[in-house]
Protein backbone atom coordinates (compact mmCIF):
# COMPACT_ATOMS: atom_id res chain seq x y z
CA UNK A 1 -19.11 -14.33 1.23
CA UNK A 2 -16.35 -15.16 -1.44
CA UNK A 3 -13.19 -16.49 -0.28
CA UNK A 4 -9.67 -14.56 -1.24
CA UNK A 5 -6.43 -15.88 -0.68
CA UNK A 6 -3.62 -13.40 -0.17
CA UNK A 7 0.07 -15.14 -0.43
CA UNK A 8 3.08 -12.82 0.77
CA UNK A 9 6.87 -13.05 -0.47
CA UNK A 10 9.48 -10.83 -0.28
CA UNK A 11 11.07 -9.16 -3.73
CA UNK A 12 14.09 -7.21 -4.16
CA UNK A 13 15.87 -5.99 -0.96
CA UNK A 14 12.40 -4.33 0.09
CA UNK A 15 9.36 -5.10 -2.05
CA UNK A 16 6.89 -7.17 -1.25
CA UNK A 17 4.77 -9.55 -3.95
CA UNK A 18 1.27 -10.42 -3.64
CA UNK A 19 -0.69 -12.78 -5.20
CA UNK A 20 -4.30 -12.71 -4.49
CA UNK A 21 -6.39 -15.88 -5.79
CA UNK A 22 -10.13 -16.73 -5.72
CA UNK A 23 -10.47 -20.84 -5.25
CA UNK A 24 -14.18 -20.48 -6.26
CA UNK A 25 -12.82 -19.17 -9.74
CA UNK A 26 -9.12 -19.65 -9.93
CA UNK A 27 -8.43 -16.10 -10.74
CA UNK A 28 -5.10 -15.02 -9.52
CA UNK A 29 -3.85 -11.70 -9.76
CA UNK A 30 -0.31 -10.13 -9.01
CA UNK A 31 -0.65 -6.95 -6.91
CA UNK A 32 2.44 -5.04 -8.85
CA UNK A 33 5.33 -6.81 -10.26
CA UNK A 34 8.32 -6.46 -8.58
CA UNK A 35 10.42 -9.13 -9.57
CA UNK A 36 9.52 -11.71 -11.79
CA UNK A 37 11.76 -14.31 -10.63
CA UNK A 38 10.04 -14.71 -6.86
CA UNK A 39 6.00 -14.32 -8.54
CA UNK A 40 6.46 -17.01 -10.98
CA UNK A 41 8.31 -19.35 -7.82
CA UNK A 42 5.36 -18.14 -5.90
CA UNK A 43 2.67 -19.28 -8.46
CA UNK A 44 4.37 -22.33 -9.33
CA UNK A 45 4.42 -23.29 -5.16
CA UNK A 46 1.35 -22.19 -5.09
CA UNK A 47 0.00 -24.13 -8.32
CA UNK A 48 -1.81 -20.96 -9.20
CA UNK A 49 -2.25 -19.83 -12.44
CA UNK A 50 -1.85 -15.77 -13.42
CA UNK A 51 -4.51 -14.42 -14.58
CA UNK A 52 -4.64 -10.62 -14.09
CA UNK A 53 -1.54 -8.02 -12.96
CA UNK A 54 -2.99 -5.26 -10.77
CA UNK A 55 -0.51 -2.19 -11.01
CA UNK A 56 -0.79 0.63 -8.71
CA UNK A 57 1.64 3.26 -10.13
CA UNK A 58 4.71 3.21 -12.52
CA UNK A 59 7.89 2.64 -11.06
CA UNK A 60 9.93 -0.08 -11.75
CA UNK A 61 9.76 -1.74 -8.73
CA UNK A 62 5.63 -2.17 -9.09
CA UNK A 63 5.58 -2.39 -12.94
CA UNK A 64 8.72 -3.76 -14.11
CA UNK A 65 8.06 -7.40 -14.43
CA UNK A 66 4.53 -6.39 -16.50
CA UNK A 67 5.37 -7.45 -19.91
CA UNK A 68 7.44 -10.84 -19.27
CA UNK A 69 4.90 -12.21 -16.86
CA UNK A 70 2.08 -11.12 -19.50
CA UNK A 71 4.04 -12.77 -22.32
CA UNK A 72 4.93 -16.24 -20.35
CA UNK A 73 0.92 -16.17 -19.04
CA UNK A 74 -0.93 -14.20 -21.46
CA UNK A 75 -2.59 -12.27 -18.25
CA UNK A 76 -4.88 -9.75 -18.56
CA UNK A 77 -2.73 -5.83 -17.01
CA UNK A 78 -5.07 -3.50 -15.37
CA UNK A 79 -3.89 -0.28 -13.90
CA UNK A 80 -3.97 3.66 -13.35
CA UNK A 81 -5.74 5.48 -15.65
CA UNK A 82 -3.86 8.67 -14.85
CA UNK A 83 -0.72 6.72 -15.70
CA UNK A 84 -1.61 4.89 -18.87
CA UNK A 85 1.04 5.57 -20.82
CA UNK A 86 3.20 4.73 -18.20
CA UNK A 87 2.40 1.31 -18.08
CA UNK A 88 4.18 -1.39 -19.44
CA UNK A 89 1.27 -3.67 -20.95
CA UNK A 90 -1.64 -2.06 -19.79
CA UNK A 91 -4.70 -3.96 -21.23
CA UNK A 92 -7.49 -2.31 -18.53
CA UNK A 93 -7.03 2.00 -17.64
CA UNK A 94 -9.00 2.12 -14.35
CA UNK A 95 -10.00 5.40 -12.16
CA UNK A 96 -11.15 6.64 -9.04
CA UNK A 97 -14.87 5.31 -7.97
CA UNK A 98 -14.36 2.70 -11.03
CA UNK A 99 -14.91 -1.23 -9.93
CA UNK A 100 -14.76 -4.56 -12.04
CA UNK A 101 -15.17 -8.33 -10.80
CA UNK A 102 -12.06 -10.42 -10.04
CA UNK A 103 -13.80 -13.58 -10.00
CA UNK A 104 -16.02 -13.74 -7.53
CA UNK A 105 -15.16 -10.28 -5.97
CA UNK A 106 -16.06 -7.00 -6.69
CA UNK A 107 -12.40 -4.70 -6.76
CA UNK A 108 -13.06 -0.98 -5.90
CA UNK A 109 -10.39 1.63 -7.11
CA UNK A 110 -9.39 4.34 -5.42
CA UNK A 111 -7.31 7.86 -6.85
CA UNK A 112 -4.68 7.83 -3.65
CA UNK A 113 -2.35 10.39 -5.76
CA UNK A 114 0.85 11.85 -4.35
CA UNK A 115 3.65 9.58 -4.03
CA UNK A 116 2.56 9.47 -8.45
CA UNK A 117 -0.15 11.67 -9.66
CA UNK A 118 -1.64 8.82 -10.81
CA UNK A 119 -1.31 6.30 -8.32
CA UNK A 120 -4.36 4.23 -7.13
CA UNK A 121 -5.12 1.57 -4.62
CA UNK A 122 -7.77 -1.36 -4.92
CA UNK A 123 -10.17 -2.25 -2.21
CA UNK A 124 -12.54 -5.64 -1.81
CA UNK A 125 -14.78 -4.92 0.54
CA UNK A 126 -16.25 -7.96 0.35
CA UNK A 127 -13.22 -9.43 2.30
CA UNK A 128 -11.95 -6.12 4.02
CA UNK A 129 -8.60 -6.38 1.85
CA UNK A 130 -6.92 -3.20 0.31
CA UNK A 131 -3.74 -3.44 -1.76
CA UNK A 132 -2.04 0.42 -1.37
CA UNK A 133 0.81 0.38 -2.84
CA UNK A 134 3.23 3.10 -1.99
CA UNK A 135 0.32 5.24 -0.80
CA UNK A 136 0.01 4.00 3.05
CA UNK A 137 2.86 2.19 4.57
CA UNK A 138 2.80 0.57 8.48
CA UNK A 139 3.58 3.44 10.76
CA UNK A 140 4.55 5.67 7.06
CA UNK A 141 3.49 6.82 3.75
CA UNK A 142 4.92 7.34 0.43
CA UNK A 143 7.41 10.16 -0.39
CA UNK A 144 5.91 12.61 -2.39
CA UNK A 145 7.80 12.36 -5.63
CA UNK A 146 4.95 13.78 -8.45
CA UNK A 147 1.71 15.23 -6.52
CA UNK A 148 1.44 17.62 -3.21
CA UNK A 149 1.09 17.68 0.16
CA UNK A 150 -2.67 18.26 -0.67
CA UNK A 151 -2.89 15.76 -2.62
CA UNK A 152 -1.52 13.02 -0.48
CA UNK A 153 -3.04 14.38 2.81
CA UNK A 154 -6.43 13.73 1.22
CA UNK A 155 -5.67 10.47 -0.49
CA UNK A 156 -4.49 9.15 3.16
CA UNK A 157 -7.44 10.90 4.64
CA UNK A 158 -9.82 8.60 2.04
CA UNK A 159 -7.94 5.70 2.98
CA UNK A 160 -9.05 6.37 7.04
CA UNK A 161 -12.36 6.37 6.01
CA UNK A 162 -12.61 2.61 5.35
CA UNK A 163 -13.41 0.27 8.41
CA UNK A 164 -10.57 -0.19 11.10
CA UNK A 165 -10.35 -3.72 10.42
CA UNK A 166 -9.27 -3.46 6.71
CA UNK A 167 -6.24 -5.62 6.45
CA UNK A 168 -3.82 -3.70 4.53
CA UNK A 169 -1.37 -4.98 2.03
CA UNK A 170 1.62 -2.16 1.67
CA UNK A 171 4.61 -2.51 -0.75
CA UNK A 172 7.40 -2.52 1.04
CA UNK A 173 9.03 -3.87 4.32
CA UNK A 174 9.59 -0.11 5.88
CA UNK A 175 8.30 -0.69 9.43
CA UNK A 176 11.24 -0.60 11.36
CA UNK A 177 12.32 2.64 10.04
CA UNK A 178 9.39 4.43 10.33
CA UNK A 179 8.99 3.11 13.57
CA UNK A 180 12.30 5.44 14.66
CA UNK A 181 10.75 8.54 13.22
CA UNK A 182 7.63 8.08 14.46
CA UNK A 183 8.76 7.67 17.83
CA UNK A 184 10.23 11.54 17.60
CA UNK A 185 7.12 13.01 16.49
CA UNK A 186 4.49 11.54 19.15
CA UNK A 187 6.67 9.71 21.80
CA UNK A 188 3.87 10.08 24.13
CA UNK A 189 2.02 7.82 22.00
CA UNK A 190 1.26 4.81 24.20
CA UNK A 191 -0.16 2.21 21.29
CA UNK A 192 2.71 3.71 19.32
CA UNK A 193 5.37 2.45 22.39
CA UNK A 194 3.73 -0.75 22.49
CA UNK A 195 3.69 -1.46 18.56
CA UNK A 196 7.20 -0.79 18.49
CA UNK A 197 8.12 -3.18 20.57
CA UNK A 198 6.08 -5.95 18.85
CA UNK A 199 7.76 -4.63 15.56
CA UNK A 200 11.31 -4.91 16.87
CA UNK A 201 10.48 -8.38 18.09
CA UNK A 202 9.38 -9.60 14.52
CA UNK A 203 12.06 -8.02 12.81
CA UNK A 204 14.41 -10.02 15.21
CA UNK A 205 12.80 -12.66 13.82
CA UNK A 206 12.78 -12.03 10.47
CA UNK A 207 9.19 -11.96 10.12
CA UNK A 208 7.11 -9.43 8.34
CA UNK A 209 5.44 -6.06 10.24
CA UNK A 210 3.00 -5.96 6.80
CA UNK A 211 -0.22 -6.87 6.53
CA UNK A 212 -1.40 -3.81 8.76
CA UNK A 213 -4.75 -2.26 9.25
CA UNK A 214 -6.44 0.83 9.02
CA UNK A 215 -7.43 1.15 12.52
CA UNK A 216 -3.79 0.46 13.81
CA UNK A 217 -2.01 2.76 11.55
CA UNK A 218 -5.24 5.58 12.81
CA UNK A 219 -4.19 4.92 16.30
CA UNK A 220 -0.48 4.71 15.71
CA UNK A 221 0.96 6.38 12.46
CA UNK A 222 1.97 9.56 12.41
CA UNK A 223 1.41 10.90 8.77
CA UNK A 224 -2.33 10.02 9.51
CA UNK A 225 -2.64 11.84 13.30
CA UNK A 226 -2.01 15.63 12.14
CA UNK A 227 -5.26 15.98 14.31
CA UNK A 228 -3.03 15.11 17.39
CA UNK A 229 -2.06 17.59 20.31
CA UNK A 230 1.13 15.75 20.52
CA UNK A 231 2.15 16.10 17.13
CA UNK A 232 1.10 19.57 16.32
CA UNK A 233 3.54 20.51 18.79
CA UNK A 234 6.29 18.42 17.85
CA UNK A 235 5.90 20.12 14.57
CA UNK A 236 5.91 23.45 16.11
CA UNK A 237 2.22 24.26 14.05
CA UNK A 238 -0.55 23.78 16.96
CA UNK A 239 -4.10 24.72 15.68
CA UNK A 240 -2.84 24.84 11.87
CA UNK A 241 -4.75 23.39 9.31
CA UNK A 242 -4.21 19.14 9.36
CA UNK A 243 -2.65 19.66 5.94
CA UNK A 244 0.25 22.25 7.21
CA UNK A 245 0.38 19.62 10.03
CA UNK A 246 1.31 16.50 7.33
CA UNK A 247 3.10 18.77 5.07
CA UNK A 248 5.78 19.35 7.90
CA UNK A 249 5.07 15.62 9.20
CA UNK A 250 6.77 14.68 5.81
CA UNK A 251 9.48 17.13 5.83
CA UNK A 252 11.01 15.90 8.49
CA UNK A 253 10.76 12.73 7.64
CA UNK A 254 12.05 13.61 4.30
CA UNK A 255 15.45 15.06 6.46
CA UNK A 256 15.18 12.43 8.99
């Protein structure tokens, strides 16, 4: 099984960069490009050369370092191909079911529309790893700026389909925050109780509450448990369709 490397570092007040690297190969890529400044400290601690930016959608905060990192390393930008035009660089338009190798790993893409119409995440199943983006945070999920309730119910919905131990990379450090509104909409949850408690303690810390996984965020999050007793009544919509159930699930936190 190939080996994948996944180095975390905070950007702007938020973000987080990635840089995922394949030692067999020495393909790196940057998952978004947040701030330039932090990647190229992070590559040069790393002694990792950039080879590849993988964007997930267009906003400034995932794209914005695209065309000086591509112009100091000559890598090679890859990214939505429902946002093309959108992207600073773009060398690569990839959709949903599409794949290409990243050294020695195969990269699946996946449409996860709704926070952008576009917007996409990239899976490796090879190692279990999916970079999402602003699609899925821990214990959240993107505000729906371009698509539709619809839209983003079933992107999250294709994103609970993959196995429970996928470790997923999310873009920014929203845990803590989510954690409070989550708590209002299924405070019976007793996993929920529990994870916020590790969460504070991190945070007290200073540590990170990201990488997740899918089979957490199933058991815990509540933009991806419209299926829930609990929360259909918080929500005042018992029995409705799971979509109705999100829709108002990201209303409130919208308001909240």
């Amino acid at each position: 099984m190939p080996k994948l490397e996944v180095h975390q570092f905070p950007c702007l007040s938020d973000n987080y960069g990635y840089l995922a690297h394949d030692p067999e190969t020495g393909v790196t890529a940057a998952i978004d490009t947040p701030e330039v400044g932090p990647i190229l400290k992070a590559l040069e601690e790393k002694d990792w050369t950039l080879t590849h930016i993988l964007n997930t959608h267009h906003h400034f905060d995932h794209a914005g370092g695209n065309l000086e990192l591509k112009e100091k390393t000559a890598c090679r930008i890859i990214g939505p191909k429902g946002e093309a035009g959108k992207i600073p660089g773009l060398d690569e338009a990839v959709g949903d079911g599409d794949s290409f190798r990243f050294g020695n790993h195969e990269v699946k893409v996946m449409d996860v529309g709704g926070h952008t119409l576009g917007h996409i995440a990239y899976y490796l199943p090879e190692t279990g790893t999916a970079f999402v983006g602003d699609a899925l945070f821990a214990l959240g999920c993107g505000r729906i700026f371009e698509g539709t309730p619809q839209q983003m119910w079933t992107s999250l919905e294709k994103l609970t389909h993959l196995p429970d131990d996928t470790v997923v990379y999310c873009a920014h450090e929203y845990t803590q925050a989510n954690a409070r509104f989550a708590a209002t909409i299924e405070p019976g949850n007793a996993a929920l109780k529990r994870r916020i408690e590790e969460i504070d303690a991190k945070r007290a810390k200073g540590e990170p509450t990201v990488p997740t996984t899918i089979g957490l965020e199933k058991e815990t999050n509540p933009f991806l448990r419209p299926m829930s007793e609990e929360v259909q009544k918080t929500v005042g919509l018992v029995g409705a369709p799971l979509v109705d159930v999100f829709a108002e699930t990201r209303r409130r936190k919208d308001n909240f």
